[in-house]
Protein backbone atom coordinates (compact mmCIF):
# COMPACT_ATOMS: atom_id res chain seq x y z
CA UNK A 1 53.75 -61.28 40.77
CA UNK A 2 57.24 -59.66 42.39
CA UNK A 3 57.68 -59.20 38.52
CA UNK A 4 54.72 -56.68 37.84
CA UNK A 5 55.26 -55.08 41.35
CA UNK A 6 59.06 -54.01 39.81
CA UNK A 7 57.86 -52.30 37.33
CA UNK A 8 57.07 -48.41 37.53
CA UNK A 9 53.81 -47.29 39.00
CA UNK A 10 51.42 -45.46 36.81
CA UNK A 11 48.70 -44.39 40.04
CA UNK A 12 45.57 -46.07 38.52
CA UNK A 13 42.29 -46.81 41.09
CA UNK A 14 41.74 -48.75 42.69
CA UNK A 15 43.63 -51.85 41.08
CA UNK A 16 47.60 -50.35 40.24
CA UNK A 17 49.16 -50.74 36.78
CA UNK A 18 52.69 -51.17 36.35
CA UNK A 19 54.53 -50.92 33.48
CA UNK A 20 57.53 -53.41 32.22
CA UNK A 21 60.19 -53.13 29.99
CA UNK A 22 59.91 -55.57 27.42
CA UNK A 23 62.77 -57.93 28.96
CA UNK A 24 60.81 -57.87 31.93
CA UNK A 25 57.35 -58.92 30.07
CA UNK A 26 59.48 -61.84 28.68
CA UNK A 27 60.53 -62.88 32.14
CA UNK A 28 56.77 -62.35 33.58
CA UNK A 29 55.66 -64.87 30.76
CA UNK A 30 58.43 -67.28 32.00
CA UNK A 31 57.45 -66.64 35.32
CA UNK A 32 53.40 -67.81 34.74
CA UNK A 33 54.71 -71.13 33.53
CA UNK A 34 56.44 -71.62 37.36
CA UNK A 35 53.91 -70.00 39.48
CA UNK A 36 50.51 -71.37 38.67
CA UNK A 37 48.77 -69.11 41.28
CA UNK A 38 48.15 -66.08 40.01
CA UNK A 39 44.89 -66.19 37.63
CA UNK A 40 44.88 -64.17 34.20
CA UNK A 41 41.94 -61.93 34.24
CA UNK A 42 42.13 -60.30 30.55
CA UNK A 43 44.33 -58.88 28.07
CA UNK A 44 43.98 -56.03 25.65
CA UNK A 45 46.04 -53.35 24.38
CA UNK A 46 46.46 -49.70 23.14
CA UNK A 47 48.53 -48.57 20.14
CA UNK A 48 52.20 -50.25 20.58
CA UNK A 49 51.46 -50.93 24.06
CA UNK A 50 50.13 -54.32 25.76
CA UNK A 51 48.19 -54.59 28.92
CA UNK A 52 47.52 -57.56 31.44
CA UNK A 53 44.89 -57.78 34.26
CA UNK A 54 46.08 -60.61 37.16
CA UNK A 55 44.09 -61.90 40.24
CA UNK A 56 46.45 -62.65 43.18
CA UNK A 57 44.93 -64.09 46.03
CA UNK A 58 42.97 -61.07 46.44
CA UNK A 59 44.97 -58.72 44.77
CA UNK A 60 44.11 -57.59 41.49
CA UNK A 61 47.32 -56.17 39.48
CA UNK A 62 47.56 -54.59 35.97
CA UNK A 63 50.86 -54.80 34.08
CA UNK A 64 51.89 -53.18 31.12
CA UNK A 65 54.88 -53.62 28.46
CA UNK A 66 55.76 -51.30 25.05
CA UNK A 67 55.11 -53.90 22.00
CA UNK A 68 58.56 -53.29 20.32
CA UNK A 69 58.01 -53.65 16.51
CA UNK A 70 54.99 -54.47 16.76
CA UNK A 71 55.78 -57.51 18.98
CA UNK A 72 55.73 -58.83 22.59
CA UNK A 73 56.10 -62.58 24.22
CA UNK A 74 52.74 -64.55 24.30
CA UNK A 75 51.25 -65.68 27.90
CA UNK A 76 48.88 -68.19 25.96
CA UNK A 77 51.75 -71.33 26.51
CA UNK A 78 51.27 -70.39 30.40
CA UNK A 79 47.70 -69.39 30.61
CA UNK A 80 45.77 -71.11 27.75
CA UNK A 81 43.09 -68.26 28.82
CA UNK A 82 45.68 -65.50 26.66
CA UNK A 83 44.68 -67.14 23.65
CA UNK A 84 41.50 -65.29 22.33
CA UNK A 85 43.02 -62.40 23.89
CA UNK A 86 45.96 -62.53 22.11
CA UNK A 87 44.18 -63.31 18.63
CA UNK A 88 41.60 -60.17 19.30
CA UNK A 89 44.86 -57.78 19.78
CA UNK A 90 46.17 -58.87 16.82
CA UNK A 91 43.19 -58.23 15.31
CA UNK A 92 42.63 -55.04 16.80
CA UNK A 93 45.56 -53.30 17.54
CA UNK A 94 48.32 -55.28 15.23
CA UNK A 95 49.96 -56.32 17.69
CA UNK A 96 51.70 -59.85 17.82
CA UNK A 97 52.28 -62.53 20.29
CA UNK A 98 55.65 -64.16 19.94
CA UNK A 99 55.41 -67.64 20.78
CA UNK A 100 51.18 -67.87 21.00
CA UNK A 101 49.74 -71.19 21.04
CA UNK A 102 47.07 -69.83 18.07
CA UNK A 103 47.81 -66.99 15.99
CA UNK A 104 44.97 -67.18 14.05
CA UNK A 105 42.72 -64.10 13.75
CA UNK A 106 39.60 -64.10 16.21
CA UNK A 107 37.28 -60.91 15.36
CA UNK A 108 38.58 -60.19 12.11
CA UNK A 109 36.49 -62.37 9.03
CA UNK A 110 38.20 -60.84 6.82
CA UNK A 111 35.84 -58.11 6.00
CA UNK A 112 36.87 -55.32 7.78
CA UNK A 113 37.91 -52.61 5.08
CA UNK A 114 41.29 -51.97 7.77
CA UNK A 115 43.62 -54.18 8.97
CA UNK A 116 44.58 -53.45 12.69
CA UNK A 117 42.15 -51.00 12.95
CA UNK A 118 42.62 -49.52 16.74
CA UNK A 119 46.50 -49.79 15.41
CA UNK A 120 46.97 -46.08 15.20
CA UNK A 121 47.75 -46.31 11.78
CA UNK A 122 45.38 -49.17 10.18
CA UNK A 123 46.43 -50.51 6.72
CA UNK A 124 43.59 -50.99 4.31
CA UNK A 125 42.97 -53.74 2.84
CA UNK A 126 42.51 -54.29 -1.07
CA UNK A 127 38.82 -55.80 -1.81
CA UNK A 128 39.13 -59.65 -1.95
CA UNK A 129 36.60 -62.36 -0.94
CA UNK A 130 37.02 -63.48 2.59
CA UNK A 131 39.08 -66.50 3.53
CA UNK A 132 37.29 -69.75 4.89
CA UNK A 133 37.26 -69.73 8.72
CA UNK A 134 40.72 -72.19 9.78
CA UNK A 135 39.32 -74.89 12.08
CA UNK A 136 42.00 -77.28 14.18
CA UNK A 137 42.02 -80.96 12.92
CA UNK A 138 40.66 -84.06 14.15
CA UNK A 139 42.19 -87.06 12.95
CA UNK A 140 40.86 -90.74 13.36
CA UNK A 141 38.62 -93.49 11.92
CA UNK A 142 35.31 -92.61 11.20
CA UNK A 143 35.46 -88.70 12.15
CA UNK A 144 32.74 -86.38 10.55
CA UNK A 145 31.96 -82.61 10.57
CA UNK A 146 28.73 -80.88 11.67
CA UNK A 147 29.03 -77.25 10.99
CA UNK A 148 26.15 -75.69 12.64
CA UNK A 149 25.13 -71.82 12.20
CA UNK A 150 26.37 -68.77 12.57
CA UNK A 151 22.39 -68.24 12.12
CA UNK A 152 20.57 -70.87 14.52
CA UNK A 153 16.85 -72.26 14.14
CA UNK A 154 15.75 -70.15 17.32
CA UNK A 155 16.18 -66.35 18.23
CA UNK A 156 19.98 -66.11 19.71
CA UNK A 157 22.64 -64.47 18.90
CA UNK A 158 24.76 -65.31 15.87
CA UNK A 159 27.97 -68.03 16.14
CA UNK A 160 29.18 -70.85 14.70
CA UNK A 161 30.17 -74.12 16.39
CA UNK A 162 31.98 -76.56 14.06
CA UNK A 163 31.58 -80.55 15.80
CA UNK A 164 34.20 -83.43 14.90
CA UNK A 165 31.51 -86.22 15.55
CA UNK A 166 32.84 -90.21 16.17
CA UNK A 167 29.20 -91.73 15.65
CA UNK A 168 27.06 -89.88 17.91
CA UNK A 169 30.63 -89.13 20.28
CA UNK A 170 31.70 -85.09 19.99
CA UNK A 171 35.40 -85.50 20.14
CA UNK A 172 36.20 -81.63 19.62
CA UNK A 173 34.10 -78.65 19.50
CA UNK A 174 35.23 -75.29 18.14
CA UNK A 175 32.82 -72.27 18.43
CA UNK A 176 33.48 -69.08 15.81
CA UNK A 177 32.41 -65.97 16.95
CA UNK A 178 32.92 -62.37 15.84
CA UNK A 179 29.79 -62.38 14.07
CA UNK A 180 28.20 -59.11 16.38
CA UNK A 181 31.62 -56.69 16.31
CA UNK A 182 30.00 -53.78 16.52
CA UNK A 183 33.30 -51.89 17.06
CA UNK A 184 32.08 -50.76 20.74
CA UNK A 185 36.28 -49.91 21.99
CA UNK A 186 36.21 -47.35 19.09
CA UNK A 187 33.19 -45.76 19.60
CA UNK A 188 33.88 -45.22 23.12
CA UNK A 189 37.37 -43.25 22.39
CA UNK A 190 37.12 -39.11 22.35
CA UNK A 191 34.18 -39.43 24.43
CA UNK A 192 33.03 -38.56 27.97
CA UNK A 193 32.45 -41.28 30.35
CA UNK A 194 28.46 -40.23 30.37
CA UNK A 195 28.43 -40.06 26.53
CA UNK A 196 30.29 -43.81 26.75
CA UNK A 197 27.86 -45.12 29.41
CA UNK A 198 25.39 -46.54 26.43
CA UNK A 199 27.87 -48.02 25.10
CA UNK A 200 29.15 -50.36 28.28
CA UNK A 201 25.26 -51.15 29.42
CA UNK A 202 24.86 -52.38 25.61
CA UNK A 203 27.95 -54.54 25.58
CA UNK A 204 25.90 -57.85 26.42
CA UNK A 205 22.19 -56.76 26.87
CA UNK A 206 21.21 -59.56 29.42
CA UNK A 207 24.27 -57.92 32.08
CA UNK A 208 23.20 -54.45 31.38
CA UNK A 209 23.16 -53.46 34.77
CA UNK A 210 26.64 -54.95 35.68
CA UNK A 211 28.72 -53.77 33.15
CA UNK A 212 27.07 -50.60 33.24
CA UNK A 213 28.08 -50.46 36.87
CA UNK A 214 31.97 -51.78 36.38
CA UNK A 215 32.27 -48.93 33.51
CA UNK A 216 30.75 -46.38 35.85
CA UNK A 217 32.81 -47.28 38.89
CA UNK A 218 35.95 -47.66 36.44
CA UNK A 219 35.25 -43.87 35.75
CA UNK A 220 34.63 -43.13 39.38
CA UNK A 221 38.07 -44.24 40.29
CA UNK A 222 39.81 -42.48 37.70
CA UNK A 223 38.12 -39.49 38.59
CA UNK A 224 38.21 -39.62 42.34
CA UNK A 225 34.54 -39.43 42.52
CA UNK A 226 32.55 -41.67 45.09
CA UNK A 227 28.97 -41.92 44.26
CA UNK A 228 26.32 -41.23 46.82
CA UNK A 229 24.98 -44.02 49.57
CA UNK A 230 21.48 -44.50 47.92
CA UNK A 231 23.10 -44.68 44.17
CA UNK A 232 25.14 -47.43 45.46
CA UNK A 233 22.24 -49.25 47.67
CA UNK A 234 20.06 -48.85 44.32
CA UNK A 235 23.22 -50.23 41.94
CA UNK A 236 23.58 -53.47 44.31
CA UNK A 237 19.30 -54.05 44.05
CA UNK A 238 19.39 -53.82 40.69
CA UNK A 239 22.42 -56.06 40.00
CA UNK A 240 20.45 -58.74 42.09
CA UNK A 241 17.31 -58.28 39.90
CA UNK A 242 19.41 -58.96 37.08
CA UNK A 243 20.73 -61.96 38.79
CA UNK A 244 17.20 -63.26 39.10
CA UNK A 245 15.49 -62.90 36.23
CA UNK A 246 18.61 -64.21 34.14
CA UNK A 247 19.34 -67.70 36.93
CA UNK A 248 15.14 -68.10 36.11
CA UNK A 249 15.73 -67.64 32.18
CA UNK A 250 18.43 -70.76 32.17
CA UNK A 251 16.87 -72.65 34.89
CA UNK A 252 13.98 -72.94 32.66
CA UNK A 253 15.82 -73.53 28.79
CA UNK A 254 18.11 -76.03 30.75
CA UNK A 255 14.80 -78.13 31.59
CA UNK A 256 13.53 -77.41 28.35
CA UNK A 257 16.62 -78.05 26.24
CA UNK A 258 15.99 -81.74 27.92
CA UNK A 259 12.44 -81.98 26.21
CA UNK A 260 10.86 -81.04 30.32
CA UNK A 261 8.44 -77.60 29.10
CA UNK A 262 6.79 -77.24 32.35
CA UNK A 263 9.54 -75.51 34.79
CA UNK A 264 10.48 -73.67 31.47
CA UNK A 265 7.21 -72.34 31.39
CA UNK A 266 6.51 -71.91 35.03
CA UNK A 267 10.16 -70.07 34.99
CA UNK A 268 9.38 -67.76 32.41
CA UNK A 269 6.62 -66.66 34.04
CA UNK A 270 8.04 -65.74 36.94
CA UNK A 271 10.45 -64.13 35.62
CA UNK A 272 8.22 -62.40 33.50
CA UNK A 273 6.67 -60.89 36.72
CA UNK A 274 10.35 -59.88 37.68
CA UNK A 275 10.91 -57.60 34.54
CA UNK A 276 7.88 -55.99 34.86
CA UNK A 277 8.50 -55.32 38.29
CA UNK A 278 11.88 -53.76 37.37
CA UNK A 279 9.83 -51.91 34.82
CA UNK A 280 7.51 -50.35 37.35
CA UNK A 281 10.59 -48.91 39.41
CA UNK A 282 13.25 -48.55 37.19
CA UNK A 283 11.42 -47.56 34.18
CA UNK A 284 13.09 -50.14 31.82
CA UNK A 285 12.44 -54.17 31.55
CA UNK A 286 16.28 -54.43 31.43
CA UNK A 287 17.02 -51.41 33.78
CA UNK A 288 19.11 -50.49 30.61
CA UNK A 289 20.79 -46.74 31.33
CA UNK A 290 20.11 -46.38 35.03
CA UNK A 291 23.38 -47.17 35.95
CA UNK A 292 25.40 -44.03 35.00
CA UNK A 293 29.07 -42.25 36.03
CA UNK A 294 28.20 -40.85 39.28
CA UNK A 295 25.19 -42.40 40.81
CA UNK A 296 21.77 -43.74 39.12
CA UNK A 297 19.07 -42.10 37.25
CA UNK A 298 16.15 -42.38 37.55
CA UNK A 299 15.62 -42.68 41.30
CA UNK A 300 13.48 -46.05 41.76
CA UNK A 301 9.83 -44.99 41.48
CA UNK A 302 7.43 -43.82 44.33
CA UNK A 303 6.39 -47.53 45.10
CA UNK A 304 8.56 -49.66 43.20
CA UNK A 305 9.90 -51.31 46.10
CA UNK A 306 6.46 -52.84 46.87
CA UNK A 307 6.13 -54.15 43.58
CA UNK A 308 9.50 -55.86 42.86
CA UNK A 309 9.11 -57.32 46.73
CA UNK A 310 5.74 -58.54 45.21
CA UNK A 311 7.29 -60.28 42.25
CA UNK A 312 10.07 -61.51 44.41
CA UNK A 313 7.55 -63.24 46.80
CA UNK A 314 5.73 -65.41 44.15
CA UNK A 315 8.90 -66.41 43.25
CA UNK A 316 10.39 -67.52 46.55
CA UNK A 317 6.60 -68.99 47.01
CA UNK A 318 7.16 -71.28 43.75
CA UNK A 319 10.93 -72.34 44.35
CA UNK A 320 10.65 -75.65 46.33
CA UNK A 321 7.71 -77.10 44.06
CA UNK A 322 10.30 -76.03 41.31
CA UNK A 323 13.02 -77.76 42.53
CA UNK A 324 11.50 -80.97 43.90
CA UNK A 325 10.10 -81.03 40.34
CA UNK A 326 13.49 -80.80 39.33
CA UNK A 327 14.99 -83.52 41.55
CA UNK A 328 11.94 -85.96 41.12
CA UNK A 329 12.12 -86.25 37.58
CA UNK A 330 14.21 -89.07 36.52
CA UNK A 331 13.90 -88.50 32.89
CA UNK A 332 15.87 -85.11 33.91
CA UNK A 333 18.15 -85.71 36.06
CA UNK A 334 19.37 -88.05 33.51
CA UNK A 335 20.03 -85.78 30.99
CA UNK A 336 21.90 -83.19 33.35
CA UNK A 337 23.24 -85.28 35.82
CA UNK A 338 26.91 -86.05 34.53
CA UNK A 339 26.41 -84.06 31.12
CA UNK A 340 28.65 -81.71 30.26
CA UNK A 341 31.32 -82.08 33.25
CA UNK A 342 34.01 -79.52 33.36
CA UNK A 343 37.10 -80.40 34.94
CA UNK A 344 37.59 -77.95 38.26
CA UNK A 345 41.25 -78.43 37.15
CA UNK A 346 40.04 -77.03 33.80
CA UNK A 347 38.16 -74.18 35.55
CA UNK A 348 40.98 -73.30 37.95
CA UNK A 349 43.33 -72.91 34.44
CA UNK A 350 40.94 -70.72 32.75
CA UNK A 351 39.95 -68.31 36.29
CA UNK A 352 36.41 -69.04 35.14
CA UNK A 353 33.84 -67.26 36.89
CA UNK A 354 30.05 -67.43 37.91
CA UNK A 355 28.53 -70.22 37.77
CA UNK A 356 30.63 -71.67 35.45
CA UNK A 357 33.44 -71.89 37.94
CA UNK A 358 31.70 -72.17 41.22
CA UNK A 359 29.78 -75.35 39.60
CA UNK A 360 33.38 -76.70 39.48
CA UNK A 361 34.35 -76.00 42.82
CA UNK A 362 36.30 -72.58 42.11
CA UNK A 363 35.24 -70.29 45.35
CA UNK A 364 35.87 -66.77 43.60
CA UNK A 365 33.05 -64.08 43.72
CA UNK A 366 34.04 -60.46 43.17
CA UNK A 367 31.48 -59.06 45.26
CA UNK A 368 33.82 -60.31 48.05
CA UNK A 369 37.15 -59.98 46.83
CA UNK A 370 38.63 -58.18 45.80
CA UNK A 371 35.21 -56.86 46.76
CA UNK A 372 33.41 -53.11 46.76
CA UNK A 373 30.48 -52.09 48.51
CA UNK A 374 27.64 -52.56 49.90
CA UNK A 375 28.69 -56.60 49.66
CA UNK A 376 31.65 -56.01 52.13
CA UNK A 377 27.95 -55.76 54.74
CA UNK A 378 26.26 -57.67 53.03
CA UNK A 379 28.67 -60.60 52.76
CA UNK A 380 26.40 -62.85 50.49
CA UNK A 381 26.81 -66.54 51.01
CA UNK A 382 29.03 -67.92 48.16
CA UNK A 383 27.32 -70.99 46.63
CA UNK A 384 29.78 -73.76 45.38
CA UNK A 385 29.15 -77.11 43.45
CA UNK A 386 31.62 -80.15 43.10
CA UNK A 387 30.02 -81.79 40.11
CA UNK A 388 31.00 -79.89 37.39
CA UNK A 389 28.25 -81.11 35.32
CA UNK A 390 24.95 -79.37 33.87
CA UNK A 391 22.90 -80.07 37.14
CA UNK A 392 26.04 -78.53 39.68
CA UNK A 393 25.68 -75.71 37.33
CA UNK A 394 21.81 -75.07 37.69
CA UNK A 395 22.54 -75.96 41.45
CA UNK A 396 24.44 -73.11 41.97
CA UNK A 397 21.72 -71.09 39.67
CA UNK A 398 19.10 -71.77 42.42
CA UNK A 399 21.30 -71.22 45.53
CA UNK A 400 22.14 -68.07 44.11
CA UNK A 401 18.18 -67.28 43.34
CA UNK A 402 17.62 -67.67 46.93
CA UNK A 403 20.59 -66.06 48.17
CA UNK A 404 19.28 -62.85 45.65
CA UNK A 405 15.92 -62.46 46.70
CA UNK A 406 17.37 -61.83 50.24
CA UNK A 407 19.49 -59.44 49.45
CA UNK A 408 17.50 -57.28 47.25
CA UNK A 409 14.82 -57.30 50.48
CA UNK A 410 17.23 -55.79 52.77
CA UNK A 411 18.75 -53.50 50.44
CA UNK A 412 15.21 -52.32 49.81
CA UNK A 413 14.46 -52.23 53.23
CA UNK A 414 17.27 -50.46 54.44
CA UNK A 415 17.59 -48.05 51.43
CA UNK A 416 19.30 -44.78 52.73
CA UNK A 417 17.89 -41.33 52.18
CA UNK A 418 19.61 -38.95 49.52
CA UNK A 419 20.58 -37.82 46.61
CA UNK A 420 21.73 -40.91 43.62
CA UNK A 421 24.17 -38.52 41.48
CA UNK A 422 27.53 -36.99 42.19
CA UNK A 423 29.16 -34.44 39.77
CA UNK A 424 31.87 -35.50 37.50
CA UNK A 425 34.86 -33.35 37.23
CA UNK A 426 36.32 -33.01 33.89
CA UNK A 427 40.28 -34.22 34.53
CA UNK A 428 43.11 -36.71 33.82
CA UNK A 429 42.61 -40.25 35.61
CA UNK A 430 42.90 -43.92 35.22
CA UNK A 431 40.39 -46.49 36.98
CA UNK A 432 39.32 -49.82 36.65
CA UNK A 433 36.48 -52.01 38.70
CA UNK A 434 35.30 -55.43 38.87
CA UNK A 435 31.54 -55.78 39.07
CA UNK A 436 29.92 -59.59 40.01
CA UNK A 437 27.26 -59.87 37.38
CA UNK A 438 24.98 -62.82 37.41
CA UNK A 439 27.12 -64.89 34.65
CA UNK A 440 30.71 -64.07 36.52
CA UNK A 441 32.82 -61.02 36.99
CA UNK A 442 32.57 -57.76 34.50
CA UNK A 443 36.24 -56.46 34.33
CA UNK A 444 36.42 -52.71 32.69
CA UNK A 445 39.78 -50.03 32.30
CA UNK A 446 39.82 -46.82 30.92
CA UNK A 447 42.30 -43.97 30.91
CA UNK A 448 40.99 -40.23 30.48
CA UNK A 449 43.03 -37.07 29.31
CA UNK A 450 43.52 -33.61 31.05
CA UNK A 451 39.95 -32.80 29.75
CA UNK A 452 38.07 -36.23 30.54
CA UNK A 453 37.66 -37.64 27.99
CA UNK A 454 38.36 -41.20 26.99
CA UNK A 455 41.41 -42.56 25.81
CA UNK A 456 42.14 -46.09 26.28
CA UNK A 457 39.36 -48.41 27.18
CA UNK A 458 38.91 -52.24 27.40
CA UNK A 459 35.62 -53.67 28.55
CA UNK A 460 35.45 -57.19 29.44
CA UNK A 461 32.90 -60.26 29.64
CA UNK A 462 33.31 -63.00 31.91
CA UNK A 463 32.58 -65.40 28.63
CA UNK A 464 36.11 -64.40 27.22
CA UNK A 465 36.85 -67.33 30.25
CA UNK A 466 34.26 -69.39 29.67
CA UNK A 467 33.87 -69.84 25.97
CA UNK A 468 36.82 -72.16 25.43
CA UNK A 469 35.70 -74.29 29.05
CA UNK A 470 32.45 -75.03 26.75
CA UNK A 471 34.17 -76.40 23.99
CA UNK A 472 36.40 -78.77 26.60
CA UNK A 473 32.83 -79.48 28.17
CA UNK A 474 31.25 -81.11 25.12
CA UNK A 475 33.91 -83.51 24.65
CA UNK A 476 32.70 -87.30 25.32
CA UNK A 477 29.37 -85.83 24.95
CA UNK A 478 26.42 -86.97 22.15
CA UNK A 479 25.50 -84.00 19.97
CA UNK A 480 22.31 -83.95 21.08
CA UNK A 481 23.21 -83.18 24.45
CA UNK A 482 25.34 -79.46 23.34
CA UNK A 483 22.04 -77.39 23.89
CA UNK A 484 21.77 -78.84 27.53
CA UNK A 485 25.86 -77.81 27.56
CA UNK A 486 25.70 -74.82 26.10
CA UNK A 487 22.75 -73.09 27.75
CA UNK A 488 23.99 -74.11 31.55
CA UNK A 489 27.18 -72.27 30.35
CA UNK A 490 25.26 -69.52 28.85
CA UNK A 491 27.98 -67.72 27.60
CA UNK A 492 27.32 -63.97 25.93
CA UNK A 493 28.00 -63.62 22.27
CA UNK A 494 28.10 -60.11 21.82
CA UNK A 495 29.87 -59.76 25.01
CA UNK A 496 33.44 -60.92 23.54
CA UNK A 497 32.62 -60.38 20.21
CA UNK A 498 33.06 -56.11 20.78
C-alpha cells in the first residue's frame, strides 16, 4: 500500500484518498498480484476518474487514478472481487478496465435509453431489442441448464441464477442481477446530504438503519460535524435491532428451506414482536428515516425502551429451546451440516464480510476496526465459525443474536441525556464511513461542493463481496439444496443492483 500512500493527498475523513497517476495505478495493480494482504473493499468511479477503497490491517485507504481515454488497468486478475465492480463502471461511467478478467456488462440489459449514463456525456442508444444475457460455459458429458427466474415462485426480490446441472450435481452457478437499478447514484447528485438521506436508508430495505448511518456519518466527516452523544447511543441500538430481527428472519427460512416449519414459525414470531417493538419507539417497523445527517429523528418514544427490552426478553427466553431444537434434529443437521461450504481461502480472496466471512473463519468486524463509536466501549465479542458450511453460518447468526440483545440493554440503559441533532453547515468536504450492518460492512463516499451539495457519491453493499462466494458455494451441491445456500448467504438484491 506504499503505492497509494505516494500519491497526493486529497484531505478526505476519516479514511484519506490519494490520487495516482495512471503509471502509478498500473504499478498498484501489479503490486496486488505480489502482496496478497491488503483486502479490496469496492470500486466505483466519477466521470474520467477511477476510485479504489483498500483494507490494510486496520487501515482503510482510498486511491484514485485519471481514466486516460477512457481507460485504466483492471485489479480483477489480482482481486477477483474487482470484477462486478469493474463491469458496473463500465456500465455506469464508460469507463474500461484494461486487462479485466470479464468485461461483460453487469447493470446494463440493454435497455437503458443511454449508454454510460453517469459518463458525463452519455451516448444514446438507437432502439433495438435487447441482447440475450452472455453466460460462461460448461463443458462435459451429460451437462444441462436450469435457468431459474428473474421472477421467483415466492415474494423476493427479482434475479436470475442460471445452473449447469451433471445429474442432480451443480457444477457452476451464475446469478444475473440488475433487475432493481433504480438509478439511486444519480438521484443522489445536486442534492443535500438530508435531501439524499432517503435515498441511502432505501438502498437495501432490510439494512435501512446501517446504510442510513454509513451515509450520514460519510456526510459528517466531510463536513466536520460530530453528532451528539444520545444520536449516536440511539444509532448503535437501532443497528442492533436490525441485527436481530434480520439473524431471526434467516434463522427461521434456513430451517424452513430444509422442509423444518416450526423454528421458522416460532422465529417469525419473535421477530414479529421485535418490529413492533421498534415500531412503538422509533415510529417505523424498519426504523426507515431515523437515521439522518447530524443525529436521529425522532427521539425514541417516551417508553420505548421498556417495550423493545420486553420483546428482547421473550426472545432471549426462547433461544436455547430454539437451538437445542436445532441441534437435536437429525433430519436438519443433515441438510446444513456440510452444505454449501465456502472455502475460508475463498472468503479471505473476496474480503467477505458478516456472516458470510466470519462463518469461514475471517475475524473482520467494522464495529472494531477500523472501528467508530460507541463499539470502541462496547467492544462486542466477535463470533467466528470454522465450518464454512450452512450450519457455521447460522452459528454465527445465533452468537451474534445473543451478543445483540446485550448490547442494545446497556445502550438502553445507559442512554445519555441530550439533544439527537447537530446543525449541518453548508460547505466543501469529502467523507467516507464504514458502518457493521447485520449482513457485513456498509461502505459509503461522497464529495460535496463549496455549497454542500453532492457531487460524487458511491454507496456500497457488503453483497457486492458475497454474491460471487455464493455461486463458488453451490458447486458440488444438488439443486435442491441452493435455497438452503442461498438464504444462509442472504445476499441483498437491490443492494448491488443501484
Amino acid at each position: 500500500m506504499d503505492l497509494v500512500r505516494a500519491g497526493v493527498p486529497q484531505g478526505a475523513r476519516p479514511f484519506e484518498r490519494f490520487v495516482l497517476t495512471p503509471p502509478h495505478w498500473s504499478a498498484l495493480a501489479a503490486a496486488l498480484a505480489e502482496d496478497t494482504a491488503p483486502a479490496l473493499l469496492a470500486m466505483w468511479a466519477e466521470p474520467g476518474v477511477v476510485h479504489a477503497a483498500f483494507l490494510d490491517g486496520a487501515e482503510v485507504l482510498f486511491a484514485s487514478a485519471p481514466a486516460e481515454a477512457g481507460r485504466y488497468a483492471a485489479l480483477s486478475p489480482a482481486r477477483p472481487g474487482a470484477i462486478r465492480f469493474e463491469r458496473a463502471i463500465r456500465d455506469l461511467w464508460g469507463l474500461s478496465a484494461e486487462g479485466a478478467v470479464d468485461d461483460r456488462p453487469w447493470l446494463d440489459h440493454g435497455r437503458w435509453p443511454m449508454a454510460g449514463p453517469m459518463s458525463g456525456h452519455p451516448a444514446p442508444r438507437p432502439g433495438a431489442e435487447a441482447p440475450q444475457p452472455t453466460f460462461l460455459p460448461v463443458e462435459g458429458e451429460g451437462i444441462h441448464v436450469i435457468p431459474v427466474g428473474p421472477i421467483h415462485a415466492g415474494v423476493i426480490e427479482p434475479g436470475h441464477f442460471r445452473f449447469h446441472v451433471q445429474g442432480e450435481c451443480v457444477v457452476r452457478l451464475e446469478a444475473r442481477l440488475g433487475y432493481k437499478h433504480k438509478g439511486t447514484l444519480g438521484l443522489m447528485l445536486g442534492k443535500t446530504v438530508r435531501a439524499a438521506a432517503v435515498f441511502a436508508a432505501r438502498l437495501s430495505g432490510d439494512s435501512t438503519v446501517a446504510h442510513g448511518w454509513a451515509f450520514a456519518a460519510a456526510a459528517e466527516a466531510a463536513l466536520g460535524v460530530t453528532p451528539p452523544p444520545r444520536a449516536i447511543a440511539l444509532r448503535a441500538a437501532m443497528a442492533e435491532l436490525e441485527r436481530i430481527h434480520n439473524h431471526l428472519n434467516d434463522w427461521g427460512f434456513v430451517c424452513n428451506d430444509a422442509a423444518f416449519a416450526f423454528p421458522h414459525a416460532r422465529c417469525g414470531v419473535l421477530r414479529e414482536q421485535v418490529l413492533r417493538a421498534c415500531a412503538a419507539a422509533f415510529g417505523h417497523r424498519l426504523m426507515m428515516d431515523r437515521v439522518l445527517p447530524g443525529g436521529v429523528a425522532p427521539d425514541i418514544a417516551p417508553g420505548g425502551a421498556a417495550v423493545i427490552l420486553a420483546a428482547l426478553d421473550a426472545v432471549e427466553a426462547e433461544m436455547p429451546s430454539l437451538l437445542r431444537i436445532y441441534d437435536s434434529h437429525a433430519s436438519l443437521q443433515d441438510r446444513v451440516v456440510g452444505t454449501g461450504f465456502l472455502d475460508p481461502v475463498q472468503a479471505a480472496r473476496y474480503a467477505a464480510g458478516g456472516f458470510v466471512g466470519r462463518g469461514s473463519g475471517r475475524r473482520f468486524d467494522a464495529r472494531l476496526a477500523p472501528g467508530y463509536a460507541p463499539y470502541d466501549v462496547l467492544a462486542p465479542a466477535i463470533a467466528v465459525e470454522a465450518g464454512g458450511d450452512v450450519d457455521a453460518r447460522v452459528r454465527v447468526r445465533v452468537a451474534e443474536l445473543r451478543e445483540a440483545i446485550a448490547l442494545v440493554r446497556r445502550l438502553l440503559m445507559t442512554l445519555p441525556e441530550g439533544e439527537t441533532m447537530a446543525p449541518l453547515p453548508a460547505r466543501a468536504g469529502e467523507g467516507s464511513a464504514i458502518i457493521e450492518g447485520f449482513r457485513g460492512e456498509c461502505l459509503h463516499w461522497l464529495r460535496l461542493d463549496d455549497g454542500g451539495l453532492i457531487r460524487g457519491v458511491f454507496l456500497r453493499d457488503p453483497s457486492w463481496l458475497q454474491w460471487p462466494l455464493l455461486e463458488a458455494a453451490i458447486e458440488g451441491n444438488i439443486v435442491a439444496d441452493f435455497p438452503l445456500c442461498n438464504k444462509s448467504f442472504n445476499c441483498s438484491y437491490s443492494g448491488v443492483d443501484l
